[in-house]
PDB file of N, CA and C in Angstrom:
ATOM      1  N   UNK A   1      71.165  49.336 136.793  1.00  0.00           N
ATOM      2  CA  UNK A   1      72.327  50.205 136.823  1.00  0.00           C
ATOM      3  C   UNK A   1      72.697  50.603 135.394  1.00  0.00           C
ATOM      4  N   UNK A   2      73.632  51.843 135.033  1.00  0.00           N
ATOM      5  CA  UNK A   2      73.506  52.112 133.745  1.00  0.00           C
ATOM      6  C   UNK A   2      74.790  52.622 134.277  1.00  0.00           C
ATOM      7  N   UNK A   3      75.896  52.765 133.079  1.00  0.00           N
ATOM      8  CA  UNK A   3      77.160  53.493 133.179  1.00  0.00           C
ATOM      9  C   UNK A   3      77.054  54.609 132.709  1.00  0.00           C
ATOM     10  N   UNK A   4      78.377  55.378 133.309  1.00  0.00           N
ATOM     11  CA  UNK A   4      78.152  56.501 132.825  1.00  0.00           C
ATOM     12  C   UNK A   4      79.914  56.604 132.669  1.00  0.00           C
ATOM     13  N   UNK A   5      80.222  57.871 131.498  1.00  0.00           N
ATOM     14  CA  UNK A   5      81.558  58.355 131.581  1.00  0.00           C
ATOM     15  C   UNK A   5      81.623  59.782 131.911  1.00  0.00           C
ATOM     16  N   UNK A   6      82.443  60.034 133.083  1.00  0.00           N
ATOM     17  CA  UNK A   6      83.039  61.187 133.410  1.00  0.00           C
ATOM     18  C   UNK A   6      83.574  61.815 132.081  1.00  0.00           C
ATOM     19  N   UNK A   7      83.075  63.252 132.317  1.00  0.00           N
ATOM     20  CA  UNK A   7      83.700  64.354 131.109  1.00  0.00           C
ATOM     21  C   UNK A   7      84.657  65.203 131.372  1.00  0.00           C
ATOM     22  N   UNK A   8      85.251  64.683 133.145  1.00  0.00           N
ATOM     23  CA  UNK A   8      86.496  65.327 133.527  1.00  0.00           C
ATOM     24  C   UNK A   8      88.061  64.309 133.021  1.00  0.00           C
ATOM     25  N   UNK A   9      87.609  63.231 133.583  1.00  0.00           N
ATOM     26  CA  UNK A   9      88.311  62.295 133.790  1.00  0.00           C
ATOM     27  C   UNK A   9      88.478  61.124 132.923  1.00  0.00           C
ATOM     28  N   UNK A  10      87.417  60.469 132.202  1.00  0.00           N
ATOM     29  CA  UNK A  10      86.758  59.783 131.377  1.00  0.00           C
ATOM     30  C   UNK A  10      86.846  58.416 131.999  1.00  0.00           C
ATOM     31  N   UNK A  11      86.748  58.309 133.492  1.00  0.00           N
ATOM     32  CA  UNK A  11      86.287  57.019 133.821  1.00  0.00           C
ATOM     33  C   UNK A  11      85.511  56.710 133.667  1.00  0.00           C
ATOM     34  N   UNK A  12      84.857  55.550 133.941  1.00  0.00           N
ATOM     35  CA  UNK A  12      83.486  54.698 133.468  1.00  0.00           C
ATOM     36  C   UNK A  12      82.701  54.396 134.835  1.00  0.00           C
ATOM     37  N   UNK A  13      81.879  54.568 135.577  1.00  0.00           N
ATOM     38  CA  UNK A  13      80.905  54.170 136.322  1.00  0.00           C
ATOM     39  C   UNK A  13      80.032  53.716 136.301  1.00  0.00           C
ATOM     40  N   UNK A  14      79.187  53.510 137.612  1.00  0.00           N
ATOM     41  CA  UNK A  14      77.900  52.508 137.410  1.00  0.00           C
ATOM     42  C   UNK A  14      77.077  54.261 138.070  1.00  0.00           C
ATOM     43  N   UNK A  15      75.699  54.086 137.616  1.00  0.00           N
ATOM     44  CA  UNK A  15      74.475  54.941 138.509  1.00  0.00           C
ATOM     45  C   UNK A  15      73.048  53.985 138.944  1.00  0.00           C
ATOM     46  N   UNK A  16      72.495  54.276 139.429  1.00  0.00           N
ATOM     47  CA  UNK A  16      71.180  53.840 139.402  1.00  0.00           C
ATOM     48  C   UNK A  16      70.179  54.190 138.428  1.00  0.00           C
ATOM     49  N   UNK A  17      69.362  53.479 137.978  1.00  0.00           N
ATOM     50  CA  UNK A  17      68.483  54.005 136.581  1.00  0.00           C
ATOM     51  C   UNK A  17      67.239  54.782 137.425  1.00  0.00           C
ATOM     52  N   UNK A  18      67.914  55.000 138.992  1.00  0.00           N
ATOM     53  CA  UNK A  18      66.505  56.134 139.320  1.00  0.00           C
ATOM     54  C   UNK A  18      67.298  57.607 139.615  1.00  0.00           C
ATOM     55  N   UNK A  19      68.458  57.809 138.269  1.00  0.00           N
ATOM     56  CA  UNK A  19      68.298  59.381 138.835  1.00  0.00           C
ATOM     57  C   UNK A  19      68.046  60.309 138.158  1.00  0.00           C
ATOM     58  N   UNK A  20      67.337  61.325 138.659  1.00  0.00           N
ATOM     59  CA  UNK A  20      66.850  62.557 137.569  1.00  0.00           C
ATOM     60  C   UNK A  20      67.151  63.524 137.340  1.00  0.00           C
ATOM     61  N   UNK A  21      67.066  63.960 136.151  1.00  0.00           N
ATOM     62  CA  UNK A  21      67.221  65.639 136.135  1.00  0.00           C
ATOM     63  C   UNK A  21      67.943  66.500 136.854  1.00  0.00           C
ATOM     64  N   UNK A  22      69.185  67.135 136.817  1.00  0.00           N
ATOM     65  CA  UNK A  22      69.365  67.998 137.479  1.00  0.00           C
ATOM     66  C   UNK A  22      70.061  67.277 138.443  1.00  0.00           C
ATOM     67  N   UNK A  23      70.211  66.199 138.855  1.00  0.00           N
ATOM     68  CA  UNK A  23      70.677  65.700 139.826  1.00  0.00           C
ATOM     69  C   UNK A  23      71.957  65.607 139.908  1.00  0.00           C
ATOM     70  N   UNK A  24      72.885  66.184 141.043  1.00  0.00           N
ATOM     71  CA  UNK A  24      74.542  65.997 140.729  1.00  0.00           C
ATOM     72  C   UNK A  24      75.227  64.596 141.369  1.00  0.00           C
ATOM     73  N   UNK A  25      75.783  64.343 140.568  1.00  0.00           N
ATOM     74  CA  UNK A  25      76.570  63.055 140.387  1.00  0.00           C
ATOM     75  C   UNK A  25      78.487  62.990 141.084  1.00  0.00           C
ATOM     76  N   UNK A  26      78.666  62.191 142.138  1.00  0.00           N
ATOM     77  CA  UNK A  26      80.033  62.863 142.098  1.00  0.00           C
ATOM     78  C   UNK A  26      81.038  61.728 141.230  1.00  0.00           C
ATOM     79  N   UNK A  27      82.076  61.569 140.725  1.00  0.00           N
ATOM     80  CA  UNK A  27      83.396  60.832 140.039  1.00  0.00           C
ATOM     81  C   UNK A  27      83.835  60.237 141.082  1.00  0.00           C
ATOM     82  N   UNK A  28      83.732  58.878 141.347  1.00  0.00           N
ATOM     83  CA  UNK A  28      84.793  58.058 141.890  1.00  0.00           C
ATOM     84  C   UNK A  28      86.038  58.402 141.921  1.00  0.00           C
ATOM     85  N   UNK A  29      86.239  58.697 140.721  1.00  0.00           N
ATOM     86  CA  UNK A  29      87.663  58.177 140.387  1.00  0.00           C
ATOM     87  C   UNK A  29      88.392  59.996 140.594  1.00  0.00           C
ATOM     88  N   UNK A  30      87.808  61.086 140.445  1.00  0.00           N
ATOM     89  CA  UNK A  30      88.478  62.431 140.265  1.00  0.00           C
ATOM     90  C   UNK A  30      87.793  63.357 141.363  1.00  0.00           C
ATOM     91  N   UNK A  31      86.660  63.005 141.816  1.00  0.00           N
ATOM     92  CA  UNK A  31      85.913  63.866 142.525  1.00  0.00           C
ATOM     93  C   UNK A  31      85.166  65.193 141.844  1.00  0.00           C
ATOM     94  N   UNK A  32      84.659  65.264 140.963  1.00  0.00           N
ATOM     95  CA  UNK A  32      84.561  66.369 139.621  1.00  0.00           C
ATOM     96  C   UNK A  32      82.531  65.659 140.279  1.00  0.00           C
ATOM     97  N   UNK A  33      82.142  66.992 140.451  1.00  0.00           N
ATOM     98  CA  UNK A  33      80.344  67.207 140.462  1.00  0.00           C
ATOM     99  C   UNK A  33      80.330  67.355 139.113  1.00  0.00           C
ATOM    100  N   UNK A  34      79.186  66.355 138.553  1.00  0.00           N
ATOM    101  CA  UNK A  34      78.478  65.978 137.201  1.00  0.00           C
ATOM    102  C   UNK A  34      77.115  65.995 137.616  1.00  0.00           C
ATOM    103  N   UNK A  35      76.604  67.015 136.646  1.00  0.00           N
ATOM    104  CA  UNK A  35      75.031  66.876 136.729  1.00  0.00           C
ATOM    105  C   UNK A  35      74.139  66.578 135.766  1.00  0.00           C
ATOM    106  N   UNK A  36      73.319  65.638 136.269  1.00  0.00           N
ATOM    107  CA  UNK A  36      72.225  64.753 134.851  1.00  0.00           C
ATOM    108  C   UNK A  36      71.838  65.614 134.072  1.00  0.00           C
ATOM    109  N   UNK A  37      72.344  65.795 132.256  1.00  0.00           N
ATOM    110  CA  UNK A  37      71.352  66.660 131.667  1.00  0.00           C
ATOM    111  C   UNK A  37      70.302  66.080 131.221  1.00  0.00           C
ATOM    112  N   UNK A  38      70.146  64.923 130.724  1.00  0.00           N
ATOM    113  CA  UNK A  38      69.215  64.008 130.465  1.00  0.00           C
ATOM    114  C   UNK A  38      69.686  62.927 130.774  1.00  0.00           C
ATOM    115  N   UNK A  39      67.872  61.849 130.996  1.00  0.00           N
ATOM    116  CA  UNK A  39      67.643  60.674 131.718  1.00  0.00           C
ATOM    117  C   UNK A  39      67.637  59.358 130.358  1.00  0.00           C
ATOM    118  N   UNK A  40      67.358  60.342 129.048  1.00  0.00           N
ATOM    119  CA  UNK A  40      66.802  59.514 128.465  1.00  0.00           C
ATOM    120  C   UNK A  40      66.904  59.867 127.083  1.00  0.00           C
ATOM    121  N   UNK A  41      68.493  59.486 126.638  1.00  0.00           N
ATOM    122  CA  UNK A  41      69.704  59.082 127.206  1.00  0.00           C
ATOM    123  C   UNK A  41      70.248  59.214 128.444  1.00  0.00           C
ATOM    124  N   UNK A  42      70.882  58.971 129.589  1.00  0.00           N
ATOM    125  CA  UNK A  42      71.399  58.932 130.447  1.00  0.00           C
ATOM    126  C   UNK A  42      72.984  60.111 130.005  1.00  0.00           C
ATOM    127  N   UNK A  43      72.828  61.441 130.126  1.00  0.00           N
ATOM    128  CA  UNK A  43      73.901  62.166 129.513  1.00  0.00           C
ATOM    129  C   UNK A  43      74.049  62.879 130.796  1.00  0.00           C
ATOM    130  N   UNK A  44      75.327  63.166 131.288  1.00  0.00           N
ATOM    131  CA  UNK A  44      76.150  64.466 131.896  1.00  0.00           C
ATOM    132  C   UNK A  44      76.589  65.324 131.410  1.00  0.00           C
ATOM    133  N   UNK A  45      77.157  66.015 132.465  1.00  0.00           N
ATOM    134  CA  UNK A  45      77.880  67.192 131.789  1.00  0.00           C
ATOM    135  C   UNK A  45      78.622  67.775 133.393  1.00  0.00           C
ATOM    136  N   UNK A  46      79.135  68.641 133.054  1.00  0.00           N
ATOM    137  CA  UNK A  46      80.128  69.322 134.854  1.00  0.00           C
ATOM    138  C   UNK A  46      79.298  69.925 135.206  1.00  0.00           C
ATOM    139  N   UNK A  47      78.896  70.248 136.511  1.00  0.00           N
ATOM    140  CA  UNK A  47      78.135  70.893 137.188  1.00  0.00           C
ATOM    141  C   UNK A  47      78.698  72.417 137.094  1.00  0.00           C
ATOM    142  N   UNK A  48      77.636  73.431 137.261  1.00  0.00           N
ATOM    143  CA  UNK A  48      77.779  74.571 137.341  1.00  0.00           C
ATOM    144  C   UNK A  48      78.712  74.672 138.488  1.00  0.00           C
ATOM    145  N   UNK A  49      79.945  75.607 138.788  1.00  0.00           N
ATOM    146  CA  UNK A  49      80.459  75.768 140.191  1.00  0.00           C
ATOM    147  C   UNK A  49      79.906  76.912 140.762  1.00  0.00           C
ATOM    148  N   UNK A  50      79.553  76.944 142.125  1.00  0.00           N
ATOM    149  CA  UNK A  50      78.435  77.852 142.935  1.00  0.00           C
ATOM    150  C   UNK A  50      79.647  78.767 143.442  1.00  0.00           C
ATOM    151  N   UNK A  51      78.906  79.776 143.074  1.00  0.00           N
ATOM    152  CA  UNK A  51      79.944  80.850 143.798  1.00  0.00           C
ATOM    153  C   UNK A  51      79.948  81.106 145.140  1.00  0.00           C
ATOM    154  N   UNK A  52      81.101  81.541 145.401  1.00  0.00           N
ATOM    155  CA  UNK A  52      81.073  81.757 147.360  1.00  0.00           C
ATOM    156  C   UNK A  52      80.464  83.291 147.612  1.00  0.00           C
ATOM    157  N   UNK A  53      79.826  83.431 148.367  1.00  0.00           N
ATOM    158  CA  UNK A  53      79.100  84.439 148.892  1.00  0.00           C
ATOM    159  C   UNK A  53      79.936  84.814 150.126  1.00  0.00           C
ATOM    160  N   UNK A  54      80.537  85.545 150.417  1.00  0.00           N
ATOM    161  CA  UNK A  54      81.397  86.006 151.207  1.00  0.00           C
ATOM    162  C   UNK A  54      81.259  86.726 152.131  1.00  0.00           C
ATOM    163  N   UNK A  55      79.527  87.493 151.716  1.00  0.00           N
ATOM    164  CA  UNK A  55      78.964  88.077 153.231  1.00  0.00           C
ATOM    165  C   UNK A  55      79.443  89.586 152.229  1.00  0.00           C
ATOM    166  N   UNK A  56      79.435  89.719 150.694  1.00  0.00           N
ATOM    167  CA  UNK A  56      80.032  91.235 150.126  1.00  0.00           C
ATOM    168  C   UNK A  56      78.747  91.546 150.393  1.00  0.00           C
TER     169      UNK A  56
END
């Protein structure tokens, strides 16, 4: 397990040392999508927010 700190919130968590790339992460503590920018360091960052497609 490896911690990590939220860059919304700045809580502290646990992850598994199997996740990769790209992979989104959610905050315990705020609910804020974090996605792995690197493994190696173990770094986040906020996830892109997906836009709604509305059927324009």
């Amino acid at each position: 397990m490896e911690n990590i700190i939220c860059v919304e919130c700045d809580a502290e968590f646990s992850v598994n040392e199997s996740v990769e790339e790209s992979e989104i992460l959610v905050c315990p503590d705020c609910g804020v999508d974090l996605e792995v920018i690197s493994v190696n360091p173990l770094t986040v960052d906020l996830a892109p927010m997906e836009e709604e497609d509305w059927g324009e």
